[in-house]
C-alpha atoms as a PDB file:
ATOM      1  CA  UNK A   1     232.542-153.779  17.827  1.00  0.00           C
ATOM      2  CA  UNK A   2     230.072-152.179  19.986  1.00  0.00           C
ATOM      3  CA  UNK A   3     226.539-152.433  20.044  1.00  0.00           C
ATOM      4  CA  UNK A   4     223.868-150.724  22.337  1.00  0.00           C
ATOM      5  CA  UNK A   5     220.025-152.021  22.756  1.00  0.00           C
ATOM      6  CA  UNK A   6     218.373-150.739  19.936  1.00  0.00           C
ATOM      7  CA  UNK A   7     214.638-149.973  22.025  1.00  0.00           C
ATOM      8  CA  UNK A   8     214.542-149.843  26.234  1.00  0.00           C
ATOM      9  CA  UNK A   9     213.398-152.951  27.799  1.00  0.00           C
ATOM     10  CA  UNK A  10     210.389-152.633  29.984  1.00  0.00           C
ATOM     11  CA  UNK A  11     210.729-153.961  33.250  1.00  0.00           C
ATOM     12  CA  UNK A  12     208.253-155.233  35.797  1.00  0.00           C
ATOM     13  CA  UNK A  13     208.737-153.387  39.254  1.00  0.00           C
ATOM     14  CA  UNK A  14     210.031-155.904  40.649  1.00  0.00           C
ATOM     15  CA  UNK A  15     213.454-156.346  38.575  1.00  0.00           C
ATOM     16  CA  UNK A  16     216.215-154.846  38.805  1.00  0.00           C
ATOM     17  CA  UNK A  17     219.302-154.372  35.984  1.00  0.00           C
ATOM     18  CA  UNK A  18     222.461-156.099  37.404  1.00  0.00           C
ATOM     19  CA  UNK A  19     224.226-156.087  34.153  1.00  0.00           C
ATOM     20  CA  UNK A  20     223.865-153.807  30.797  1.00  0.00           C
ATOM     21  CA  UNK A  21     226.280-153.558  27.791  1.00  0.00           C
ATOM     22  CA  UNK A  22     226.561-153.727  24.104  1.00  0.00           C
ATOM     23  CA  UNK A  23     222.597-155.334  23.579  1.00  0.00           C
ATOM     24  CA  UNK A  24     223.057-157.653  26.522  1.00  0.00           C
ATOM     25  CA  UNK A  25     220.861-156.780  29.574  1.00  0.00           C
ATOM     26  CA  UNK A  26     220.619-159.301  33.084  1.00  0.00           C
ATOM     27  CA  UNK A  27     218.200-158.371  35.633  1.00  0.00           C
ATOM     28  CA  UNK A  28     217.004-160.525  38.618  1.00  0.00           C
ATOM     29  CA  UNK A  29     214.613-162.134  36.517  1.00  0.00           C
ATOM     30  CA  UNK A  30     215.740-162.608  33.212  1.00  0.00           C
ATOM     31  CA  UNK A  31     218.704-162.176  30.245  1.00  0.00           C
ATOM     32  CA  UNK A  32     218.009-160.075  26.973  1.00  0.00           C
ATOM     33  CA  UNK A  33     220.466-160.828  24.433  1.00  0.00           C
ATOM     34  CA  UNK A  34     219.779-160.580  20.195  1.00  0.00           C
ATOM     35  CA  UNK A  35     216.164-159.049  20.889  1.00  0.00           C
ATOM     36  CA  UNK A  36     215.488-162.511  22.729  1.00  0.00           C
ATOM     37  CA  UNK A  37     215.031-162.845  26.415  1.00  0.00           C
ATOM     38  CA  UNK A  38     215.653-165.805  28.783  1.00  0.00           C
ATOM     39  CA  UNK A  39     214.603-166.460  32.513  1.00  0.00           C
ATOM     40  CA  UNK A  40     217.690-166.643  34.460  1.00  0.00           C
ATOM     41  CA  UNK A  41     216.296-170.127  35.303  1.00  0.00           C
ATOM     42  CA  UNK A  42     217.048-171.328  32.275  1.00  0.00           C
ATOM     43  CA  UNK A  43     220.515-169.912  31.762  1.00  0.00           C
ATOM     44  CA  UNK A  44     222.987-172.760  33.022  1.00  0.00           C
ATOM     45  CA  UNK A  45     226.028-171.136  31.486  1.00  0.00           C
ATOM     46  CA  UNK A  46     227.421-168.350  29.621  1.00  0.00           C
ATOM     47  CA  UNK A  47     230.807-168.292  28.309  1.00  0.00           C
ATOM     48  CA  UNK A  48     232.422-167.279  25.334  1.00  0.00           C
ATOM     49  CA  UNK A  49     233.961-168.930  22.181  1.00  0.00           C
ATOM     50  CA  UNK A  50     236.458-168.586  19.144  1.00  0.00           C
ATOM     51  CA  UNK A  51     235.634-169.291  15.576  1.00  0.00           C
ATOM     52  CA  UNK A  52     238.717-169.109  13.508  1.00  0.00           C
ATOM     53  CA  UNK A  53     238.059-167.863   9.833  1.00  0.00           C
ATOM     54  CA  UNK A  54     237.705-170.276   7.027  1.00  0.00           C
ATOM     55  CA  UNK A  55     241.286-170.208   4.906  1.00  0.00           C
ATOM     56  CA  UNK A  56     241.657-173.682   3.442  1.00  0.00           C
ATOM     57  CA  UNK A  57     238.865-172.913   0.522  1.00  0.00           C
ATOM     58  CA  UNK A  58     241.396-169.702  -0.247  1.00  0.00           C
ATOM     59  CA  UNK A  59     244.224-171.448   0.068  1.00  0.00           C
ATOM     60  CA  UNK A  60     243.302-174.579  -2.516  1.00  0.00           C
ATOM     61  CA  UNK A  61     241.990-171.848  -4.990  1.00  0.00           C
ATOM     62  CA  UNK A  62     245.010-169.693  -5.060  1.00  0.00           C
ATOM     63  CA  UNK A  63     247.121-172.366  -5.006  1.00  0.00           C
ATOM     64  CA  UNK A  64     244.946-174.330  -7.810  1.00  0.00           C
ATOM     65  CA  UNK A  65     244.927-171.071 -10.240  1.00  0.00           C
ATOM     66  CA  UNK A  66     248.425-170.431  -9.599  1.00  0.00           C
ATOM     67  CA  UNK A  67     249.673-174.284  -9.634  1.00  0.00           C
ATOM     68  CA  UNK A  68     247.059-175.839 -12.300  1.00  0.00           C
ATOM     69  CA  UNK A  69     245.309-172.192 -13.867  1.00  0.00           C
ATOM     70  CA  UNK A  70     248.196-170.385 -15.173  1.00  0.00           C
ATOM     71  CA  UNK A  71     250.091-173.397 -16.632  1.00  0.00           C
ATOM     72  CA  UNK A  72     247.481-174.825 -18.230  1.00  0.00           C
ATOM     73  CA  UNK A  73     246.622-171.649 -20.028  1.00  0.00           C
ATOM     74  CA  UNK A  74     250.101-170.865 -21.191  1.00  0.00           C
ATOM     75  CA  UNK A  75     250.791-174.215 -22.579  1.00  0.00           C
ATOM     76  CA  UNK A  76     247.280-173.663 -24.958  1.00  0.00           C
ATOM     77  CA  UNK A  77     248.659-170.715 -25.679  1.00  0.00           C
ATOM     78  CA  UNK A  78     251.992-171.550 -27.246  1.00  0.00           C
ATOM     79  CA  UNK A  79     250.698-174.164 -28.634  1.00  0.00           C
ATOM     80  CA  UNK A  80     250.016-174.270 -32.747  1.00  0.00           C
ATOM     81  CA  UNK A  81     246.320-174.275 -32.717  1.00  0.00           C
ATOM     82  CA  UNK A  82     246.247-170.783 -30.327  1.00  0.00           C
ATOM     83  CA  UNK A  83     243.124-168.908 -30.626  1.00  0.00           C
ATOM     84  CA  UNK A  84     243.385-164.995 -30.374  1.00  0.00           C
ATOM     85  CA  UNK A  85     245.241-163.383 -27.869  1.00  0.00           C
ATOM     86  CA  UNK A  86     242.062-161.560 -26.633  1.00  0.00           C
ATOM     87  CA  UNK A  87     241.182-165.160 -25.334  1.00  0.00           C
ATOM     88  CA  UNK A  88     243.780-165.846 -23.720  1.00  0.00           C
ATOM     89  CA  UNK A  89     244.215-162.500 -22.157  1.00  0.00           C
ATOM     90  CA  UNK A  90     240.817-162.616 -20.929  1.00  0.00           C
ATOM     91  CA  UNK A  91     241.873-166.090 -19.065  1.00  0.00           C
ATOM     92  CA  UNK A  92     245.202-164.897 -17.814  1.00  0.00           C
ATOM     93  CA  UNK A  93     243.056-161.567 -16.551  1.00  0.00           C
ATOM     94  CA  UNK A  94     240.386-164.598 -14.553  1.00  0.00           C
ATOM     95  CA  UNK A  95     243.214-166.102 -13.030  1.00  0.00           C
ATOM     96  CA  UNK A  96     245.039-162.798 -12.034  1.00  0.00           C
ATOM     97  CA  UNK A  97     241.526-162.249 -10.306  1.00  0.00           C
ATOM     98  CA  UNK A  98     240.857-165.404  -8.221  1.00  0.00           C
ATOM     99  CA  UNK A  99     244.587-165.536  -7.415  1.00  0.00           C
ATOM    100  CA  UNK A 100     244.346-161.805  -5.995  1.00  0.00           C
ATOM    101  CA  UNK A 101     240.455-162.136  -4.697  1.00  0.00           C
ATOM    102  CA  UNK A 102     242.333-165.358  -2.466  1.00  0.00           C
ATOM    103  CA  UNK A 103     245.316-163.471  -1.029  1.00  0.00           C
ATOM    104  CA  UNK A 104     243.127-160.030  -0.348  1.00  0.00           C
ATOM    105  CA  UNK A 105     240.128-162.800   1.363  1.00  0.00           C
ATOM    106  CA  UNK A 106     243.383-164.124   3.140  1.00  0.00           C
ATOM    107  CA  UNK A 107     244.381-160.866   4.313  1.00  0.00           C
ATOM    108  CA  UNK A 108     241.165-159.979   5.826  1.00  0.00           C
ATOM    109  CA  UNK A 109     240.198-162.867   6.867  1.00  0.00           C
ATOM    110  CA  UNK A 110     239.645-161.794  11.085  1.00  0.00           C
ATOM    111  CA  UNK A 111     238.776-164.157  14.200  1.00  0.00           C
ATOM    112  CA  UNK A 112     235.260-164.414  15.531  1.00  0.00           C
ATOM    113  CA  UNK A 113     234.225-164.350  18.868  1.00  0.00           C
ATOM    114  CA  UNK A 114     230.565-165.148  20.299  1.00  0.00           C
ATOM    115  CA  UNK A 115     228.996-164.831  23.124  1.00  0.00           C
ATOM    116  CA  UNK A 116     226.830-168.007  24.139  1.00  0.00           C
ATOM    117  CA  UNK A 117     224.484-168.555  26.255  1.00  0.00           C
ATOM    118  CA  UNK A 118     223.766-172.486  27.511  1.00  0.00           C
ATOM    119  CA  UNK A 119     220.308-173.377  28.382  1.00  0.00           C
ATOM    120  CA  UNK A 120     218.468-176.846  29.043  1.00  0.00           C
ATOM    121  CA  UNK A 121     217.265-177.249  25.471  1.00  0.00           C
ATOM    122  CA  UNK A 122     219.746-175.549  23.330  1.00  0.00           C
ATOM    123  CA  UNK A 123     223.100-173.048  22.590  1.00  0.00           C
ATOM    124  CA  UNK A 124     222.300-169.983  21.020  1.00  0.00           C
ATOM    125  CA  UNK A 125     225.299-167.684  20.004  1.00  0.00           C
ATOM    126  CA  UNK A 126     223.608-163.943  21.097  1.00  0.00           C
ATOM    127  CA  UNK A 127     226.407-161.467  20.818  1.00  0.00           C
ATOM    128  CA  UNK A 128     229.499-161.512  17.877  1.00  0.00           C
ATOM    129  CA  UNK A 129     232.334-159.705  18.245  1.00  0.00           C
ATOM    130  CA  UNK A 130     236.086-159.657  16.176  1.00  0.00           C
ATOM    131  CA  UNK A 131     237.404-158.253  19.978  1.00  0.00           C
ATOM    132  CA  UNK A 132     238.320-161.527  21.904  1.00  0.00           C
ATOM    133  CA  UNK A 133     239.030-159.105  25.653  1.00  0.00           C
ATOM    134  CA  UNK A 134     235.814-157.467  24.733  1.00  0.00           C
ATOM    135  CA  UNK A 135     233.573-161.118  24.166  1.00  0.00           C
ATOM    136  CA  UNK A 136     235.214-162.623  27.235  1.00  0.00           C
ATOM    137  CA  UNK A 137     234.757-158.947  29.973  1.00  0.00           C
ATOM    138  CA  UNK A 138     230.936-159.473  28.239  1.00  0.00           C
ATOM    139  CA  UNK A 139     230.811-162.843  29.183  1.00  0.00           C
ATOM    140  CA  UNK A 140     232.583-162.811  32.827  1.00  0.00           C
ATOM    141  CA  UNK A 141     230.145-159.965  33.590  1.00  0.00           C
ATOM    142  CA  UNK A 142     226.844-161.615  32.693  1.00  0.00           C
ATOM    143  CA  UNK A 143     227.988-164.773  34.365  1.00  0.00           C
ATOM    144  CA  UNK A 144     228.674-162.868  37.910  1.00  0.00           C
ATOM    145  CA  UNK A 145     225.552-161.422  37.271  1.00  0.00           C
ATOM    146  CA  UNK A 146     223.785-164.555  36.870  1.00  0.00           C
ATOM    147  CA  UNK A 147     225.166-166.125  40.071  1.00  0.00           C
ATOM    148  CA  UNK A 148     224.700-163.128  42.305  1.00  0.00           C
ATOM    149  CA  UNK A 149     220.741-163.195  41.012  1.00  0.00           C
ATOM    150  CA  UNK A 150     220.854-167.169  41.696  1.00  0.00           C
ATOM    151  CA  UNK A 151     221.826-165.881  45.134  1.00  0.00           C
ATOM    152  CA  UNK A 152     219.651-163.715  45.911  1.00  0.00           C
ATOM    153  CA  UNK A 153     216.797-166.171  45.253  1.00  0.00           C
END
């Protein structure tokens, strides 16, 4: 996923652009990231991190409409005091739909990867990404950018 700064950033005369890709900006003052910006004093460290997708709430649904759902509906239906089939084919279809709805979420279910920026007072994530190489080049390059302004001063 690629993103570019959506308006130019105005810079004093004084600062220079070390570092400029997909909405994240570092100059030898400050870091713009998320239409936020942060002195470079205040950036201790930058790095990035994994979020692995949510499948245990898919997994306990398909597995409770396929294990508890479908059973329990075919034993009311063969039983003597069935209601109409419409019923029970509108039940069968609800199950059919979670149980699919779980494996297609399952299926598409993708790794995130943010890039973070450390300060004194707080973590902010500023930059997503589903490319992990793509998150961490973002974050090496910021980082190098940071030190070599901390150098300079």
């Amino acid at each position: 996923m690629s993103e570019s700064l959506a308006r130019p950033v105005a810079l004093p005369s004084a600062e220079n652009t070390l570092f400029q890709a997909d909405g994240v900006l570092v100059t030898t003052e400050r870091l713009v990231a998320g239409g936020r910006a942060w002195p470079l004093g205040e950036v201790l460290r930058v790095e990035a991190i994994h979020r692995a997708p949510r499948v245990i709430p898919l997994l306990v649904l398909l597995g409770a409409s396929m294990m508890l759902g479908l059973p329990a509906v075919m034993t009311v239906m063969a039983s003597s005091e069935a209601l109409g089939p419409e019923v029970y084919a509108a039940a069968l279809g609800c199950l059919g739909v979670v149980a699919f709805g779980s494996i297609a979420g399952l299926l598409v279910a993708q790794d995130d990867y943010w890039l973070v920026l450390r300060t004194r007072r707080s973590e902010l994530r500023v930059f997503h990404s589903r490319d992990r190489q793509h998150i961490s080049r973002l974050a090496q390059g910021v980082s190098e950018a940071i030190q070599a302004a901390r150098l300079r001063s």
